[in-house]
PDB file of N, CA and C in Angstrom:
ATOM      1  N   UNK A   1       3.145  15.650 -22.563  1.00  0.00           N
ATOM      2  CA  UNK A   1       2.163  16.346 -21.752  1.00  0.00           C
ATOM      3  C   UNK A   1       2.374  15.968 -20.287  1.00  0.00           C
ATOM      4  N   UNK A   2       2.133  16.890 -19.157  1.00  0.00           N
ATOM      5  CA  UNK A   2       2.321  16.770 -18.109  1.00  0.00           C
ATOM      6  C   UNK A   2       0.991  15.844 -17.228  1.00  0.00           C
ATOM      7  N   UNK A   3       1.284  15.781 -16.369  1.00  0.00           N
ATOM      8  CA  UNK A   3       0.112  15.171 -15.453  1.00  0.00           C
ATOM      9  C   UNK A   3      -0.028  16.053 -15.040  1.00  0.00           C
ATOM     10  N   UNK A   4      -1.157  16.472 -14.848  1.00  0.00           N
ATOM     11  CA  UNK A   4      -1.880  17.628 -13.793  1.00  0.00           C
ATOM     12  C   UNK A   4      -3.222  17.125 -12.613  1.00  0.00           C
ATOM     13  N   UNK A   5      -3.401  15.298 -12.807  1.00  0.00           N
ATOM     14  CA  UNK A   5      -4.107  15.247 -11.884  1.00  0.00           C
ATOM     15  C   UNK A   5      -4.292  14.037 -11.815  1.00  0.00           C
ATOM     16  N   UNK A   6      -4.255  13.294 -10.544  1.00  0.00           N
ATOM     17  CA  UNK A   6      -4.302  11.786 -10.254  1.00  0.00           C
ATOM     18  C   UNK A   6      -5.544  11.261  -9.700  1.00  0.00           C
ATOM     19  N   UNK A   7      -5.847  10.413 -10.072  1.00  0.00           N
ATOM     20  CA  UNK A   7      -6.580   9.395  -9.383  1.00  0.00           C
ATOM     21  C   UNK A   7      -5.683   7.879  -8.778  1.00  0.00           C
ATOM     22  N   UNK A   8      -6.753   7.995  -7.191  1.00  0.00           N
ATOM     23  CA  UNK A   8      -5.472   6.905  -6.420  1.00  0.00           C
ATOM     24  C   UNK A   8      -6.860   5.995  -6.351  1.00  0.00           C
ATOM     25  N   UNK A   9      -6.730   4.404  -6.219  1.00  0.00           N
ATOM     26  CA  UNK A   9      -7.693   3.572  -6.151  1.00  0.00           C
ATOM     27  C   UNK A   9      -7.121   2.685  -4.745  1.00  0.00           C
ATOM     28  N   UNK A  10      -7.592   2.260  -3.688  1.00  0.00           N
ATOM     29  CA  UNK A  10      -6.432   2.018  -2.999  1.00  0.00           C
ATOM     30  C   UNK A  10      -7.619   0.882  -2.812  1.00  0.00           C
ATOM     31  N   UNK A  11      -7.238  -0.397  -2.561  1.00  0.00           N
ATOM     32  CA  UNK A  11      -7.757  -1.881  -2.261  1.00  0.00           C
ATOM     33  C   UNK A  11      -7.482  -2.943  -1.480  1.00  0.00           C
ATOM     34  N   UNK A  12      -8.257  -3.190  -0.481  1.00  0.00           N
ATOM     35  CA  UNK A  12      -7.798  -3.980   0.387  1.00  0.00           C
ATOM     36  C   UNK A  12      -8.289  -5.399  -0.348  1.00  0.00           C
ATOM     37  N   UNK A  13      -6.703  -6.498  -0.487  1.00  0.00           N
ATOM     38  CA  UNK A  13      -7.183  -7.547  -1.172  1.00  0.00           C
ATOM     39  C   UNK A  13      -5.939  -8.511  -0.911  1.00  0.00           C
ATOM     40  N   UNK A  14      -6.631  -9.660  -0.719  1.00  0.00           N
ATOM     41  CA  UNK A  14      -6.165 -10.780   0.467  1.00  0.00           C
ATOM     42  C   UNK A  14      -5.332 -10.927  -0.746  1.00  0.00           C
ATOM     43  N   UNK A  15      -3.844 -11.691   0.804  1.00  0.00           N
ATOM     44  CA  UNK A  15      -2.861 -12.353  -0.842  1.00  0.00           C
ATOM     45  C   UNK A  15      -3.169 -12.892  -1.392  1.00  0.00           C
ATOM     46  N   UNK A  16      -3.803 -14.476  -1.064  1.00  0.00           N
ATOM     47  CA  UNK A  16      -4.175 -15.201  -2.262  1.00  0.00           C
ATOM     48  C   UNK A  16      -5.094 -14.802  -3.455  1.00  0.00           C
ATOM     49  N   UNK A  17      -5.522 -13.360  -3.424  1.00  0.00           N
ATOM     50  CA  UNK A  17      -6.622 -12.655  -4.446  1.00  0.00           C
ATOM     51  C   UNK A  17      -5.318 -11.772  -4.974  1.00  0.00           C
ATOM     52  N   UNK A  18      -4.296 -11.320  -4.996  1.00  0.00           N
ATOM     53  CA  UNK A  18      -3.230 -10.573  -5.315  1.00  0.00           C
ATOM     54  C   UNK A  18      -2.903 -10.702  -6.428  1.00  0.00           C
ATOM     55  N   UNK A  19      -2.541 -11.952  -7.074  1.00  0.00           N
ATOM     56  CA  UNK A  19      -2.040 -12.383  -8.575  1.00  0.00           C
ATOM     57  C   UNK A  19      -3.341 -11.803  -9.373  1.00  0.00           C
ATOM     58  N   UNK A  20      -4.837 -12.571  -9.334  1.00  0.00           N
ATOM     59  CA  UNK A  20      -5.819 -11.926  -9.639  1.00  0.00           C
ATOM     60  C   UNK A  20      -5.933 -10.636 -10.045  1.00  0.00           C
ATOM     61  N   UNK A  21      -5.584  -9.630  -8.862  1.00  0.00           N
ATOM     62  CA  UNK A  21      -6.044  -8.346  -9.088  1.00  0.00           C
ATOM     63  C   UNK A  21      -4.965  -7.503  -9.817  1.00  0.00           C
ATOM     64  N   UNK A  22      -3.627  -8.439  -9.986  1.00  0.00           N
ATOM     65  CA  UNK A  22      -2.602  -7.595 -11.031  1.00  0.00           C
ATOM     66  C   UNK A  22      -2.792  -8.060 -12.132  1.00  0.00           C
ATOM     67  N   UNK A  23      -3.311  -9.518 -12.296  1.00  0.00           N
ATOM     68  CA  UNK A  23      -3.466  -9.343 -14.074  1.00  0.00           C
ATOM     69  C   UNK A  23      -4.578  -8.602 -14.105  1.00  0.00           C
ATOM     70  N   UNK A  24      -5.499  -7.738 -13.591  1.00  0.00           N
ATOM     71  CA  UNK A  24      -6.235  -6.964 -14.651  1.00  0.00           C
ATOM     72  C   UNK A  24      -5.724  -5.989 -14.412  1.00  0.00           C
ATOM     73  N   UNK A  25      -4.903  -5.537 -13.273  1.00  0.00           N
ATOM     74  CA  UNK A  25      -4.121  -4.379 -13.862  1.00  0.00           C
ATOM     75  C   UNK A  25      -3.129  -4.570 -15.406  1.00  0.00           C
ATOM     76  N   UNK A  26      -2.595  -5.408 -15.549  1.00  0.00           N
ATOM     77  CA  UNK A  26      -2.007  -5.444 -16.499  1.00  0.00           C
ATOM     78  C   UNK A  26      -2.569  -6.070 -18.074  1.00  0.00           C
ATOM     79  N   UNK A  27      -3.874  -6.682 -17.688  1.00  0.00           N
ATOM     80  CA  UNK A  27      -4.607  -6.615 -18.971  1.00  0.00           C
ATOM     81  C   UNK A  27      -5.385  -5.347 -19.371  1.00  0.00           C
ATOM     82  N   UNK A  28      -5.714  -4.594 -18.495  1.00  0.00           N
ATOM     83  CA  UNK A  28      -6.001  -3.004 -19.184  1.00  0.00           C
ATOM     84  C   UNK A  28      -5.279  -1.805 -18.453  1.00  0.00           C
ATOM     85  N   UNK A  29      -4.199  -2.105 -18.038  1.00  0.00           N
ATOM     86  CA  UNK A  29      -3.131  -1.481 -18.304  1.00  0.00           C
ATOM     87  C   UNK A  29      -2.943  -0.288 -19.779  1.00  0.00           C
ATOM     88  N   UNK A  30      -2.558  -1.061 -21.064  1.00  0.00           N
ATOM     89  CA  UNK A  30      -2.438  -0.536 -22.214  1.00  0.00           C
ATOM     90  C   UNK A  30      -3.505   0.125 -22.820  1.00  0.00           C
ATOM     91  N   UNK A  31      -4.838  -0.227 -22.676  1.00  0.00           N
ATOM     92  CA  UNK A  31      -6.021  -0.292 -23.322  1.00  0.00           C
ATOM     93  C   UNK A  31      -6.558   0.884 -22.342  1.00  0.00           C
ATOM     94  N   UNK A  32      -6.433   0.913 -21.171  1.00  0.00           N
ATOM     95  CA  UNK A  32      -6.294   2.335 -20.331  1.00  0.00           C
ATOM     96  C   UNK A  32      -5.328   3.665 -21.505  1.00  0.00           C
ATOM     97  N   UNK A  33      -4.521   3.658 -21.154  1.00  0.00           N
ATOM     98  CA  UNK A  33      -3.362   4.503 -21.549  1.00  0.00           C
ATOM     99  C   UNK A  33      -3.974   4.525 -23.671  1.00  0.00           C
ATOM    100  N   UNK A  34      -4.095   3.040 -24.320  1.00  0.00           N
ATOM    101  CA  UNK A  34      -4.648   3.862 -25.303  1.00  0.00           C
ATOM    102  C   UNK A  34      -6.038   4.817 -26.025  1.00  0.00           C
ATOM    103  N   UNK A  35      -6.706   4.100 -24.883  1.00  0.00           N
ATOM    104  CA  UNK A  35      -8.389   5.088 -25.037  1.00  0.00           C
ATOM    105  C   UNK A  35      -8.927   5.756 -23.899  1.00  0.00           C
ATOM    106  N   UNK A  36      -8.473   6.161 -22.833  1.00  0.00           N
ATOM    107  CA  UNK A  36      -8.932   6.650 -22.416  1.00  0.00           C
ATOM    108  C   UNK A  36      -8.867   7.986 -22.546  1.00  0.00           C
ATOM    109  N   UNK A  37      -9.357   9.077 -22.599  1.00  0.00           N
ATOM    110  CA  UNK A  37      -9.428  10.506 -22.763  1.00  0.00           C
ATOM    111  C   UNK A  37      -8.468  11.065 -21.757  1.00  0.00           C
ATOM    112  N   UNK A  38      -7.560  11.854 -22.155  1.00  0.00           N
ATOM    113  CA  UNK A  38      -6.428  12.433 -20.546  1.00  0.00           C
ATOM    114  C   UNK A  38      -5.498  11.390 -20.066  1.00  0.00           C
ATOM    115  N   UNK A  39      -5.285   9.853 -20.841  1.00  0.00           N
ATOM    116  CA  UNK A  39      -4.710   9.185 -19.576  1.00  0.00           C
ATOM    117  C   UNK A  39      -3.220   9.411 -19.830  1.00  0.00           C
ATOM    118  N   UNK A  40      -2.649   9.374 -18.917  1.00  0.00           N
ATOM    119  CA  UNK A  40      -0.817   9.694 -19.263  1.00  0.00           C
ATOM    120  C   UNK A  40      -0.333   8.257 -18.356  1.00  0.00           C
ATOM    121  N   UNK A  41      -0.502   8.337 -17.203  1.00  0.00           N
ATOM    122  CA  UNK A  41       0.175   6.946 -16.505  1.00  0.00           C
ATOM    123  C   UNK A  41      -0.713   5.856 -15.994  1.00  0.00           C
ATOM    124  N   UNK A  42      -0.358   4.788 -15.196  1.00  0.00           N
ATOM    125  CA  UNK A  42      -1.052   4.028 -14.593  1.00  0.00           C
ATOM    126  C   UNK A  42       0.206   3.171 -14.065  1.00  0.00           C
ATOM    127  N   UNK A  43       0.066   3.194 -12.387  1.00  0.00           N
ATOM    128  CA  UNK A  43       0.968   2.474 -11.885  1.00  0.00           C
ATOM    129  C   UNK A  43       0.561   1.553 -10.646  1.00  0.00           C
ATOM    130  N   UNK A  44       0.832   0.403 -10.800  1.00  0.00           N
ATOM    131  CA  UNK A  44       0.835  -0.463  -9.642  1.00  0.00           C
ATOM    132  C   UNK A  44       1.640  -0.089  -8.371  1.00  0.00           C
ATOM    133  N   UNK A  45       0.898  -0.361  -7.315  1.00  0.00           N
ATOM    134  CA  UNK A  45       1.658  -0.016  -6.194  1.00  0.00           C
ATOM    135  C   UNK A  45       1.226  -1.485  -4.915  1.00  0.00           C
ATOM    136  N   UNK A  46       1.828  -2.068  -4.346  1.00  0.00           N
ATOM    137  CA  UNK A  46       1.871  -3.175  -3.558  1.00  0.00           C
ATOM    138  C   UNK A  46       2.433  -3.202  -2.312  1.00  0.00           C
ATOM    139  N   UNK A  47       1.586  -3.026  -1.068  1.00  0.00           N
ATOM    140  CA  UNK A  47       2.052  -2.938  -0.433  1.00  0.00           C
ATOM    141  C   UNK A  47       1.383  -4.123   0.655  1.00  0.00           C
ATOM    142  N   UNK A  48       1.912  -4.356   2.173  1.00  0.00           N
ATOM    143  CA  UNK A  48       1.505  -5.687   2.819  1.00  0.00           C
ATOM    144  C   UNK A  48      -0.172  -5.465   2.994  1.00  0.00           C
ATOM    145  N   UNK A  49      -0.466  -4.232   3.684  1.00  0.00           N
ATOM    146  CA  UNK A  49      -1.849  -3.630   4.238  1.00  0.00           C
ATOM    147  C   UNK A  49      -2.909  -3.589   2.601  1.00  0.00           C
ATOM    148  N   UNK A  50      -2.262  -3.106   1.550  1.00  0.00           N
ATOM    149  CA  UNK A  50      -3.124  -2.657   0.484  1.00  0.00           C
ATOM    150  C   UNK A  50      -2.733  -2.792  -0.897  1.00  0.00           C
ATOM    151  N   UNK A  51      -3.238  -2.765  -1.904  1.00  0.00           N
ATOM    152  CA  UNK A  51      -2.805  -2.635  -3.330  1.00  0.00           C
ATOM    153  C   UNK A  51      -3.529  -0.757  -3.973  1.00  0.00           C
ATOM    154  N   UNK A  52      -2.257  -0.526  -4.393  1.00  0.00           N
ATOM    155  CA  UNK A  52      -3.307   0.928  -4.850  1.00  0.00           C
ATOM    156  C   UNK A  52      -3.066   1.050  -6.587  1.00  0.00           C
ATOM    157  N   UNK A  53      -3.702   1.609  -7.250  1.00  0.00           N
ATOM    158  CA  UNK A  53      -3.277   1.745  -8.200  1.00  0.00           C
ATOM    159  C   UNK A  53      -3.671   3.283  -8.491  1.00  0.00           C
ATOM    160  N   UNK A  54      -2.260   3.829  -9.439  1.00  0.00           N
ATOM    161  CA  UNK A  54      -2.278   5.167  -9.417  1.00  0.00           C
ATOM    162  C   UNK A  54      -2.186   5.799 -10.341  1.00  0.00           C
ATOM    163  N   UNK A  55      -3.329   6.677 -11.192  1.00  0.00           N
ATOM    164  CA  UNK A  55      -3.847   7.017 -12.568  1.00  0.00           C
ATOM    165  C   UNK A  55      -2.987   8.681 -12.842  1.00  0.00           C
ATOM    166  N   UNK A  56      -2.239   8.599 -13.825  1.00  0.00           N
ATOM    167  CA  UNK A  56      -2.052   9.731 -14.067  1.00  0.00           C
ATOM    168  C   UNK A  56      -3.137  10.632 -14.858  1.00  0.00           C
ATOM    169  N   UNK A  57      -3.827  12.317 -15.384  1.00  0.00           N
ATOM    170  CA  UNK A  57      -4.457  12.296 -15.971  1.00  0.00           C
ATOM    171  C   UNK A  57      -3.763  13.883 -16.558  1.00  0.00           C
ATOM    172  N   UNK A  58      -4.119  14.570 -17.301  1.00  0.00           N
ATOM    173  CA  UNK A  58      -3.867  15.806 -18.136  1.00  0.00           C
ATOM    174  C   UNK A  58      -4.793  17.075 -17.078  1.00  0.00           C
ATOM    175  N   UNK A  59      -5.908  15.976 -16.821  1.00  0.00           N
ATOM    176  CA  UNK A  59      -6.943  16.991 -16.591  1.00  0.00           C
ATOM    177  C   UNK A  59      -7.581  16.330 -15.089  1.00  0.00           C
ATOM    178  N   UNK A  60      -8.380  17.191 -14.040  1.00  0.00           N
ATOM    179  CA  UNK A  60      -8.976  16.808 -12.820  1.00  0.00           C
ATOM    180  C   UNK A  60     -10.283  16.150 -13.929  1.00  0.00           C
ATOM    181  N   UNK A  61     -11.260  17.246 -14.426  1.00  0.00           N
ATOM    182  CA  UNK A  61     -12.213  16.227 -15.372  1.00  0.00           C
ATOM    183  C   UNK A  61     -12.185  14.823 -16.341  1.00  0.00           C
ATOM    184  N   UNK A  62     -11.032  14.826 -16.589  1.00  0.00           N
ATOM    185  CA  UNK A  62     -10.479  13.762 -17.417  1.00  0.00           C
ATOM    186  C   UNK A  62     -10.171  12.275 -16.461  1.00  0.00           C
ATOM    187  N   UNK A  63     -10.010  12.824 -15.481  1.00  0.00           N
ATOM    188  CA  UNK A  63      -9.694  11.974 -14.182  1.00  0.00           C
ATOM    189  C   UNK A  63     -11.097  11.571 -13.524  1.00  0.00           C
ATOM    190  N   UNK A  64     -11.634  12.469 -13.536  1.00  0.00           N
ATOM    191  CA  UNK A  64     -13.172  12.072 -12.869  1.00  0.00           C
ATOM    192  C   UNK A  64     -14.226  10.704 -13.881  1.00  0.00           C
ATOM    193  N   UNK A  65     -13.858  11.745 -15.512  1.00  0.00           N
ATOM    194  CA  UNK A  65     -14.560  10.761 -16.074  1.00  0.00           C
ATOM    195  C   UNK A  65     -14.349   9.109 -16.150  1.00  0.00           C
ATOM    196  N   UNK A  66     -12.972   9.062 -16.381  1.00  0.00           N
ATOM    197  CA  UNK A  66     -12.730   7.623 -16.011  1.00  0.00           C
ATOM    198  C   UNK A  66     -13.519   6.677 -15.240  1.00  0.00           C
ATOM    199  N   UNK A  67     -13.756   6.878 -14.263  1.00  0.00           N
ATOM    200  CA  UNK A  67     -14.946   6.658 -13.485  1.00  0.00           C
ATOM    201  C   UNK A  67     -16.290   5.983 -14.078  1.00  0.00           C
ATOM    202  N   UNK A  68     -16.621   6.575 -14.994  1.00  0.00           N
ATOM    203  CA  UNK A  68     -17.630   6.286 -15.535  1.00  0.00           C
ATOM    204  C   UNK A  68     -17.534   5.518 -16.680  1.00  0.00           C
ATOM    205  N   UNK A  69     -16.279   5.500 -17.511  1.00  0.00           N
ATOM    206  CA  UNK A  69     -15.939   5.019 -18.582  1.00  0.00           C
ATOM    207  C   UNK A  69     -16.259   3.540 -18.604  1.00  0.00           C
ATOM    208  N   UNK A  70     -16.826   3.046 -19.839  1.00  0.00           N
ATOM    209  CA  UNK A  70     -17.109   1.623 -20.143  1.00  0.00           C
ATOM    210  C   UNK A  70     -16.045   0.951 -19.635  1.00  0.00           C
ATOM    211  N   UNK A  71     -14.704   1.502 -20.063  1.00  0.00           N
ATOM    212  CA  UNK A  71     -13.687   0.537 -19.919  1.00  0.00           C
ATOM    213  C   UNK A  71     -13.623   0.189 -18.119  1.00  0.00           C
ATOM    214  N   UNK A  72     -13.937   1.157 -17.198  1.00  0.00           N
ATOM    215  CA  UNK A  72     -13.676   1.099 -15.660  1.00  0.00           C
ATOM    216  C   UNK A  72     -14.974   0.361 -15.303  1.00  0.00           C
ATOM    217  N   UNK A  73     -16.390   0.864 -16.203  1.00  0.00           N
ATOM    218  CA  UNK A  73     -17.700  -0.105 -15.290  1.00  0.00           C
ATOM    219  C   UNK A  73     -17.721  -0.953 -15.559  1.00  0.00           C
ATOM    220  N   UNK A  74     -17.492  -1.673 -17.198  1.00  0.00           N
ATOM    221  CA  UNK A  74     -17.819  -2.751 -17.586  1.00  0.00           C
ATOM    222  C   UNK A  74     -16.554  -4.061 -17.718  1.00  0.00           C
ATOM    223  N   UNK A  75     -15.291  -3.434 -17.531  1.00  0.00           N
ATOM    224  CA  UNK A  75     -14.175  -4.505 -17.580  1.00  0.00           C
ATOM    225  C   UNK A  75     -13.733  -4.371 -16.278  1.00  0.00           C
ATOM    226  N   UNK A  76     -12.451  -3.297 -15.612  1.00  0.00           N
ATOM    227  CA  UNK A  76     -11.708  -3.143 -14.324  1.00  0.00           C
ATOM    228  C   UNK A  76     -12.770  -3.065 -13.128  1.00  0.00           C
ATOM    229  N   UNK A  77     -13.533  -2.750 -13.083  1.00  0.00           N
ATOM    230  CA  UNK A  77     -14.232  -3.121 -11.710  1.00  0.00           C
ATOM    231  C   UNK A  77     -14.909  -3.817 -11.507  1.00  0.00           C
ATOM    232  N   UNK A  78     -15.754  -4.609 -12.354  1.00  0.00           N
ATOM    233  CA  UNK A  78     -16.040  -5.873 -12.297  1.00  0.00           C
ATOM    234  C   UNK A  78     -14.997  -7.344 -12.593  1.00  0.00           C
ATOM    235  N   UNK A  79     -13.625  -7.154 -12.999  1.00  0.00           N
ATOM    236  CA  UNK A  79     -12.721  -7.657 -12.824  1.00  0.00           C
ATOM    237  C   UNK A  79     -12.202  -7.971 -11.612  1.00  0.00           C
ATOM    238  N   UNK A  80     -11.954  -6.771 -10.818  1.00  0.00           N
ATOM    239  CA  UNK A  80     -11.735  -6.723  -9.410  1.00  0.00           C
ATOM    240  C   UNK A  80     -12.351  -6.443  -8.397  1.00  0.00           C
ATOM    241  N   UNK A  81     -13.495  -6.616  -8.373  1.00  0.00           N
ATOM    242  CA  UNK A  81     -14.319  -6.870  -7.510  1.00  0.00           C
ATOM    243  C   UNK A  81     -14.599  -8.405  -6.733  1.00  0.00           C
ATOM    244  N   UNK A  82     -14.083  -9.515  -7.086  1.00  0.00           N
ATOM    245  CA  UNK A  82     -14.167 -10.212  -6.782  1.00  0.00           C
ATOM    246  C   UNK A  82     -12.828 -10.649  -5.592  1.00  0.00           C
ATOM    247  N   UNK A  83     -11.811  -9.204  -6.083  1.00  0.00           N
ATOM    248  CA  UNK A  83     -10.676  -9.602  -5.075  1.00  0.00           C
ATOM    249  C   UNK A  83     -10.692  -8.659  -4.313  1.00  0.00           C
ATOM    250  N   UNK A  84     -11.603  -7.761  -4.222  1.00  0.00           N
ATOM    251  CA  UNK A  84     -11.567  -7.097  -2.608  1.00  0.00           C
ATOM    252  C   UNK A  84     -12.054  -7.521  -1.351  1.00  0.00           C
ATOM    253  N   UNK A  85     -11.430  -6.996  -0.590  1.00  0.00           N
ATOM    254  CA  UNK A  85     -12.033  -7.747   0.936  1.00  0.00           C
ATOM    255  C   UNK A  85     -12.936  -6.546   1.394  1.00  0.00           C
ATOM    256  N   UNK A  86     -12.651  -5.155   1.223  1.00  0.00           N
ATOM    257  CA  UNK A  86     -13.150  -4.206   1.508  1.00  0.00           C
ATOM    258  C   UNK A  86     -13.499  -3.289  -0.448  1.00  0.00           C
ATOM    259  N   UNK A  87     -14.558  -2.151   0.619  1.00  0.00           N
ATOM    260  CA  UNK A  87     -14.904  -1.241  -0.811  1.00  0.00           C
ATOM    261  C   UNK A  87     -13.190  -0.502  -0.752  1.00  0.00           C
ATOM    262  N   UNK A  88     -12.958  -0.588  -2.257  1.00  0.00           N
ATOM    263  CA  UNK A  88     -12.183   0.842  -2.586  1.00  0.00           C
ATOM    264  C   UNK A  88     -12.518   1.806  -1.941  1.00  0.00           C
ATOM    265  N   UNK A  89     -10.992   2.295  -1.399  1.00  0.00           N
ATOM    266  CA  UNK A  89     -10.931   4.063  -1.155  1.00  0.00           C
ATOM    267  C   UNK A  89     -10.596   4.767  -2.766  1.00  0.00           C
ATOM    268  N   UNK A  90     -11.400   5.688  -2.987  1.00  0.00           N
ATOM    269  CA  UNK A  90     -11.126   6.327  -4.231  1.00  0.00           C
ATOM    270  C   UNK A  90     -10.908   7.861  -4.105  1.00  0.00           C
ATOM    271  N   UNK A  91      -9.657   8.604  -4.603  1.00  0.00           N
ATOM    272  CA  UNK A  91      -9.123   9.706  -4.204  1.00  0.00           C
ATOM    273  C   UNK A  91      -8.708  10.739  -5.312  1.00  0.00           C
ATOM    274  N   UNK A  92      -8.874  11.357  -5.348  1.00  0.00           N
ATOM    275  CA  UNK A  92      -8.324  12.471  -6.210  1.00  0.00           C
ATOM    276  C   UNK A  92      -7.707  13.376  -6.139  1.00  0.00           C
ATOM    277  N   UNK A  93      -6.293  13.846  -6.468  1.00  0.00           N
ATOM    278  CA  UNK A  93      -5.519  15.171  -6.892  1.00  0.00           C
ATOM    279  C   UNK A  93      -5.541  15.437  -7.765  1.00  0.00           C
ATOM    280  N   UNK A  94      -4.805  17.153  -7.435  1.00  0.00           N
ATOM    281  CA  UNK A  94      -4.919  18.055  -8.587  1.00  0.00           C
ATOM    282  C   UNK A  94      -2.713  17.888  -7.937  1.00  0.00           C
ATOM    283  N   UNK A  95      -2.122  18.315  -9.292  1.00  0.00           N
ATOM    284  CA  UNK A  95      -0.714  18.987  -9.339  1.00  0.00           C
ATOM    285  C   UNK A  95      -0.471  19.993  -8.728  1.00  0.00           C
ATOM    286  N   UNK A  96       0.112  20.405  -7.622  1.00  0.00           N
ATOM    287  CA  UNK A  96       0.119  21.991  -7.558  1.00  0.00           C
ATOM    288  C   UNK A  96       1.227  22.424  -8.467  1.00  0.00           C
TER     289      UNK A  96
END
């Protein structure tokens, strides 16, 4: 199945909070990709200014819901919340 729509999470988060905020990318990493409704990718991105992480989805709704999903309120953002310096920018595409 194709991606037809992303969600970008983009995070400003000090280096020494950096290791932090990739193991929970990579502890629900899998657990993303196996329950979430629509999910196709999930990719780390690292850069000096920011950390983003970048959600593939099937669907723009499928992408939105995430958002709300137990797995994003109750594990990944209270996971990483403790390593931001700033709020998330949170963004959404569609595929053209």
């Amino acid at each position: 199945m194709a991606v037809k729509a992303y969600l970008q999470v983009i995070m400003k988060v000090n280096p020494e909070n950096r290791e932090a905020a990739a193991k929970v990318f990579f502890d629900y990493r899998q657990p993303f990709l196996d329950t979430i409704p629509g999910a196709l990718t999930k990719e780390l991105l690292v850069r000096d200014e920011d950390v983003q992480v970048i959600h593939g989805f099937d669907s723009m709704e499928h992408a939105k819901a995430y958002l709300d999903s137990e797995l994003f309120t109750q594990k990944v953002a209270p996971g990483l919340k403790p390593t931001w310096a700033a709020d998330p920018d949170i963004r959404f595409y569609t595929v053209a």
